[in-house]
Protein backbone atom coordinates (compact mmCIF):
# COMPACT_ATOMS: atom_id res chain seq x y z
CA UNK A 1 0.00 0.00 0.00
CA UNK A 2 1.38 3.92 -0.56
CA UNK A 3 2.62 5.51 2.27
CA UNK A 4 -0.68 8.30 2.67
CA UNK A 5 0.99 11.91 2.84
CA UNK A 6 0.08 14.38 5.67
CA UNK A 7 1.03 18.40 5.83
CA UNK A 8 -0.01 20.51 8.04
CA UNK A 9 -2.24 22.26 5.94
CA UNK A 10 -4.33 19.29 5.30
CA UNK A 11 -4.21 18.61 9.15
CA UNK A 12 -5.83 22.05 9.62
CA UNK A 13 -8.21 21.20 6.71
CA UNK A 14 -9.31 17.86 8.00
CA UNK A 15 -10.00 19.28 11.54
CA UNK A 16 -11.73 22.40 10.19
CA UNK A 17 -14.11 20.63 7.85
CA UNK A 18 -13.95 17.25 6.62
CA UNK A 19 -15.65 17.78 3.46
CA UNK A 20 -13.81 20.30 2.21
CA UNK A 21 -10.86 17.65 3.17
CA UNK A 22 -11.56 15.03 1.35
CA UNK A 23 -12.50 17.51 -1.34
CA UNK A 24 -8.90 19.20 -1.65
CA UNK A 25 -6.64 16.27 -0.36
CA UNK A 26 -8.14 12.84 -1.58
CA UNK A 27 -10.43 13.93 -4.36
CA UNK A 28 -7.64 16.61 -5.48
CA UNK A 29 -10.14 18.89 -6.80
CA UNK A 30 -8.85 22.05 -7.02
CA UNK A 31 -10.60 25.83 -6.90
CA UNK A 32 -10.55 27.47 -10.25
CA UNK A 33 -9.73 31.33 -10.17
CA UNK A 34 -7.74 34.01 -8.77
CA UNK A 35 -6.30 32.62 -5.46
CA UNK A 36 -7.09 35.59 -2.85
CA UNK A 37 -5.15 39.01 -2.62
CA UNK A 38 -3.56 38.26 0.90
CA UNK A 39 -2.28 34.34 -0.25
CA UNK A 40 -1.07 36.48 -3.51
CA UNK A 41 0.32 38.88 -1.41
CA UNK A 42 2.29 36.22 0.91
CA UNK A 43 3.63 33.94 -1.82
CA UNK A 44 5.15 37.31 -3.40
CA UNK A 45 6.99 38.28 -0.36
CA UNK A 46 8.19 34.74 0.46
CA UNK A 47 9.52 34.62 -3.33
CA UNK A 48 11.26 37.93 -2.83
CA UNK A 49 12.71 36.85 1.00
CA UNK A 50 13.86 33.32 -0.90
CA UNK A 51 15.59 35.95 -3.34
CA UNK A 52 17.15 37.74 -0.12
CA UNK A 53 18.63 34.77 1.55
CA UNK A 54 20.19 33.34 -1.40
CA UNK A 55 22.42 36.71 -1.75
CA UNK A 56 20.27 39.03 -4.49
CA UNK A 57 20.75 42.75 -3.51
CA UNK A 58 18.30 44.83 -1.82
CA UNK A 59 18.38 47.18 -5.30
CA UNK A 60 17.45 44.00 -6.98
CA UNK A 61 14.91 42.91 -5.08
CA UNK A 62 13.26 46.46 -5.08
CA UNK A 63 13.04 46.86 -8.72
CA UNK A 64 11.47 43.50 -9.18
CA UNK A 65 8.89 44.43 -6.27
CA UNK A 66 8.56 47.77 -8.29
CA UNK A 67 7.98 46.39 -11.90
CA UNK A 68 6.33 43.23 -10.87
CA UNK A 69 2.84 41.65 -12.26
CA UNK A 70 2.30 39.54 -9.39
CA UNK A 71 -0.62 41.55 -8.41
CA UNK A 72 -1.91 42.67 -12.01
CA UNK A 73 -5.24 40.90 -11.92
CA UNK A 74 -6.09 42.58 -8.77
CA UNK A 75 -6.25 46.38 -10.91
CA UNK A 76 -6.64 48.89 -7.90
CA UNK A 77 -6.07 46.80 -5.01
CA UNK A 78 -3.55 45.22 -6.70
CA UNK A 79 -1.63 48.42 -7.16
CA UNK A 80 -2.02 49.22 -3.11
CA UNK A 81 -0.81 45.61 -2.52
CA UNK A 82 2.42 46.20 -4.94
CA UNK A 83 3.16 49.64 -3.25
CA UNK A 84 3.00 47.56 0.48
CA UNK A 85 5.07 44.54 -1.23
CA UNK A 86 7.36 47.70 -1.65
CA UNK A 87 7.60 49.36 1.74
CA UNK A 88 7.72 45.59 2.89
CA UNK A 89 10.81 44.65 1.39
CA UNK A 90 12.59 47.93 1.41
CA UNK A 91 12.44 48.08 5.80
CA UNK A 92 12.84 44.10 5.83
CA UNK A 93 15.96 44.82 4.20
CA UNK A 94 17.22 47.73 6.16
CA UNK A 95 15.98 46.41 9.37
CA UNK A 96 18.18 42.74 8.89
CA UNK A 97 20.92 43.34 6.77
CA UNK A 98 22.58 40.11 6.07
CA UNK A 99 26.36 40.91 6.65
CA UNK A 100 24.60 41.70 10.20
CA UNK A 101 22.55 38.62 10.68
CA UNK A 102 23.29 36.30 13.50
CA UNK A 103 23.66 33.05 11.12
CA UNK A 104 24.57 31.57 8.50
CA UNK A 105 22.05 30.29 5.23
CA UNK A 106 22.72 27.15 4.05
CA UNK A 107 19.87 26.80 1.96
CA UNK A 108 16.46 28.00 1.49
CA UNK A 109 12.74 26.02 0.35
CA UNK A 110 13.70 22.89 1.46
CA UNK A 111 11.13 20.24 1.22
CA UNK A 112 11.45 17.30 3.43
CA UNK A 113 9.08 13.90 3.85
CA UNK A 114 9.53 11.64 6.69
CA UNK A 115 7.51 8.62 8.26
CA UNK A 116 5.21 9.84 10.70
CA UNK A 117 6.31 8.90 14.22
CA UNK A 118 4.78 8.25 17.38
CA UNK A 119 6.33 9.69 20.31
CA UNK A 120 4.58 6.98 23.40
CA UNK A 121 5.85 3.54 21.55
CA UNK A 122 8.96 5.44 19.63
CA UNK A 123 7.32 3.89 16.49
CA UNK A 124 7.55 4.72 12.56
CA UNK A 125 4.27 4.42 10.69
CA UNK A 126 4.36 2.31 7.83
CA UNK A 127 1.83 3.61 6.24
CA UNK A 128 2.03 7.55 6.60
CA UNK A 129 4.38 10.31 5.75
CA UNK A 130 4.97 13.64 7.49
CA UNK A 131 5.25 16.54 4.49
CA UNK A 132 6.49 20.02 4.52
CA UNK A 133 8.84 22.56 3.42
CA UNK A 134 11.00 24.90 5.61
CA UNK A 135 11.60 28.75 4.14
CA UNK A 136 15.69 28.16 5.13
CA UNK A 137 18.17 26.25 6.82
CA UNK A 138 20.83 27.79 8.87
CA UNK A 139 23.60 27.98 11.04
CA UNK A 140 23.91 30.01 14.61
CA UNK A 141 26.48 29.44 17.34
CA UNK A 142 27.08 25.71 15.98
CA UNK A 143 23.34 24.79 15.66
CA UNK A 144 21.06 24.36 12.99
CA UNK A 145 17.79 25.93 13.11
CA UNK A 146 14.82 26.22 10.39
CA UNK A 147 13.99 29.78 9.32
CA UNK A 148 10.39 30.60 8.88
CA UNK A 149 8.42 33.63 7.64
CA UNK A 150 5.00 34.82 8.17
CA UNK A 151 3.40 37.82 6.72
CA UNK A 152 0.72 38.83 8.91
CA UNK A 153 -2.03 41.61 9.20
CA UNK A 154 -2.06 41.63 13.18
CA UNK A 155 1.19 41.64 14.86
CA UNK A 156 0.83 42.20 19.15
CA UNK A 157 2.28 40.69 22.18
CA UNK A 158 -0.53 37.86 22.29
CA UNK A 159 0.46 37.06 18.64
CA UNK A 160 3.87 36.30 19.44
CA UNK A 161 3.02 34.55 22.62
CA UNK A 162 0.97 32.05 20.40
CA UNK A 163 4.16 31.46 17.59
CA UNK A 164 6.10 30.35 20.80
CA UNK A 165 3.24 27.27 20.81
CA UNK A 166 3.14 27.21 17.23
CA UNK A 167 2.08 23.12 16.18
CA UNK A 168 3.89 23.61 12.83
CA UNK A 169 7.13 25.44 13.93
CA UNK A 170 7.67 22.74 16.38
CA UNK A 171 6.80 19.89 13.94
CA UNK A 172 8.86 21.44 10.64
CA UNK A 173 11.99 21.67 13.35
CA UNK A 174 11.25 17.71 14.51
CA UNK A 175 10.73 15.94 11.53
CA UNK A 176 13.26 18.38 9.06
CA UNK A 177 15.46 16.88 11.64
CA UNK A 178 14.39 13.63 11.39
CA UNK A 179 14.31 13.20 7.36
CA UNK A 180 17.77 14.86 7.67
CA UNK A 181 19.51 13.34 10.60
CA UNK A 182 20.41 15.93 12.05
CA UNK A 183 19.51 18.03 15.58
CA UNK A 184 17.63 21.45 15.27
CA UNK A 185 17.85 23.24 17.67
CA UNK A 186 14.89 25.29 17.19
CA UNK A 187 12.90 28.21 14.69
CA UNK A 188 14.20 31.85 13.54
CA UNK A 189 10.72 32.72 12.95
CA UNK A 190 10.18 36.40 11.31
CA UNK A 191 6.81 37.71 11.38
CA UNK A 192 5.95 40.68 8.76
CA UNK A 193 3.16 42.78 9.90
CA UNK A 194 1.29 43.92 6.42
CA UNK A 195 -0.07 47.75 7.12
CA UNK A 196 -3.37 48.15 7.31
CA UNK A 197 -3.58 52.01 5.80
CA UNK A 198 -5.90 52.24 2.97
CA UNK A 199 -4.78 54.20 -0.71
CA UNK A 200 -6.98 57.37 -0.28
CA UNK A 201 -8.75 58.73 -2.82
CA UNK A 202 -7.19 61.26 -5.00
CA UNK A 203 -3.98 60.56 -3.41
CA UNK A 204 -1.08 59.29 -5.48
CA UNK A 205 1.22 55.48 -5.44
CA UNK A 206 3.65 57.66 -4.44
CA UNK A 207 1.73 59.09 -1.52
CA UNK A 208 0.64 55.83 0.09
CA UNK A 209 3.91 54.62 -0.12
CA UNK A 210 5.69 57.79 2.01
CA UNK A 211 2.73 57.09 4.42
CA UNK A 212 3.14 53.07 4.60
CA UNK A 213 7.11 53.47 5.21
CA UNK A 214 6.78 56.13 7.52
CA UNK A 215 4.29 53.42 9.70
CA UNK A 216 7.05 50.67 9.07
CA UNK A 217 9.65 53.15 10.63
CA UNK A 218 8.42 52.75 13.90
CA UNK A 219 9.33 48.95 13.73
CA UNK A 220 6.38 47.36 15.42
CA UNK A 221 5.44 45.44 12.32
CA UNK A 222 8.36 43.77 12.36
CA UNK A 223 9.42 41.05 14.97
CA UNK A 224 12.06 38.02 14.74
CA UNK A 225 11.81 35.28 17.69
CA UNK A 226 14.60 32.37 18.22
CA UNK A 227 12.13 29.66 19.33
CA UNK A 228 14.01 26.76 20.68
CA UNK A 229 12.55 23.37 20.36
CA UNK A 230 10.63 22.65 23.79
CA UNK A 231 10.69 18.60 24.75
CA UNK A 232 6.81 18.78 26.50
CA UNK A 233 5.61 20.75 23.43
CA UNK A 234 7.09 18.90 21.01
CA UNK A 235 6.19 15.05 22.51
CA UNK A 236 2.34 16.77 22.78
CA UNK A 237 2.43 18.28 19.15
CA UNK A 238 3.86 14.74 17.89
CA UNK A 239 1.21 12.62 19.88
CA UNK A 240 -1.65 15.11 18.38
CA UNK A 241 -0.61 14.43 14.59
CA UNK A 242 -0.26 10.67 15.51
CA UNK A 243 -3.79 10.57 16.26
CA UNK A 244 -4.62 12.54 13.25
CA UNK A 245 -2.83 10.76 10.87
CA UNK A 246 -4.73 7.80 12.21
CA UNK A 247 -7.66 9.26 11.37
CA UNK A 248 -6.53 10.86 7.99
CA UNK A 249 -5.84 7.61 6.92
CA UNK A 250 -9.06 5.71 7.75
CA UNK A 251 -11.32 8.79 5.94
CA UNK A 252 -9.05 8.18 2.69
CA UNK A 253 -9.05 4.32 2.93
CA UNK A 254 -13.18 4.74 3.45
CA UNK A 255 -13.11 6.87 0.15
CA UNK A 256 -11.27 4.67 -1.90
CA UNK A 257 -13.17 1.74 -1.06
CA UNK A 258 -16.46 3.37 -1.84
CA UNK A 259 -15.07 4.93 -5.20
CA UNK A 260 -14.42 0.85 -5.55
CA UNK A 261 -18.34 -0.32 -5.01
């Protein structure tokens, strides 16, 4: 039998709404359209951050943010989202400069697959796979740790307080580990607070921009944690997606077997 595959995104679909699950994951139907403006938005700024860690200039990355048609589709909200994309990437890169960074990259959207393994009998499932891909591998004080970046429209305290508990930050740093053999040590997780100003009418690209970096000066949107790998949290996160894989498993084996009467 084929080893069933498990992400966490199709954890967090199966537990939100089964249908939907079996739907996206099993039936593999997939939604025709524009995806929204906020996933548009994200995958954009994780393309130009992959760009960053892998050396390209800040000049570089600017002028493709600038003269980019990621966001074409979207006509007027697109252009707000490109001039945000912009004020984004210009503080991300003044606020970490890389010859100022505490690590080192060694590489950057790195997928990994690894049996799914439960924590109480220290047991390998034959039969599922744990799937995912980390935004960057690197190096600090001797220790590997997975980098991770979120673009978010609420940053506060309470936010961050939650990352610290975060089931997929904990789970990417296990089982990246695992499928790799090697120990991480824990997360550099950078969250990127996407301003919530709105383009004003009769005012011009150029305007909203000024007013957008002038917010991102004050540095609140902008937060990196080093989340080391917690033992309790990690054995609970592990015996959680044991259970769910279980149950993952049985819904697609049900499926298949009525597709089969």
């Amino acid at each position: 039998m084929a080893c069933h595959k498990i992400t966490q995104s199709s954890i967090k679909k199966f537990l939100t709404c089964r249908k939907a699950y079996r739907h996206r994951y099993i039936d593999e139907l997939v939604r025709e359209g524009l995806p929204s403006l906020n996933l548009a938005f994200g995958t954009f700024i994780h393309e130009c951050l992959e760009l960053w860690f892998n050396g390209e200039s800040k000049e570089s990355i600017i002028a493709r943010v600038a003269e980019t048609s990621a966001f074409t589709m979207y006509k007027a909200k697109g252009d707000e989202a490109r001039v945000k994309a912009l004020a984004m990437m210009t503080t991300y890169c003044d606020l970490y400069p890389r010859d100022k960074d505490p690590f080192n990259v060694i590489g950057t959207e790195i997928e990994f697959s690894t049996p799914l393994y439960n924590p109480d009998t220290e047991t390998e499932s034959e039969d599922i796979t744990f799937a995912g891909k980390v935004d960057g591998l690197v190096e600090r004080n001797g220790k590997y740790w997975i980098l991770e970046h979120k673009t978010s429209g609420y940053v506060s305290d309470s936010y961050i307080k939650k990352v610290w508990y975060d089931a997929q930050i904990q789970l990417y740093a296990y089982y990246f580990g695992k499928a790799n053999d090697i120990e991480i040590e824990g997360a550099v997780y950078d969250v990127l607070g996407k301003s919530q100003l709105k383009h004003k009418k009769d005012e011009s690209l150029e305007g909203l921009l000024a007013r957008v970096l002038k917010q991102y000066d004050e540095k609140t949107l902008f937060i990196r944690e080093f989340i080391p790998i917690e033992a309790e949290i990690i054995h609970k996160r592990l015996q959680d997606t044991w259970v769910q894989g279980q149950d993952m498993l049985l819904v697609a084996e049900e499926e298949k077997a009525a597709y089969r009467n």
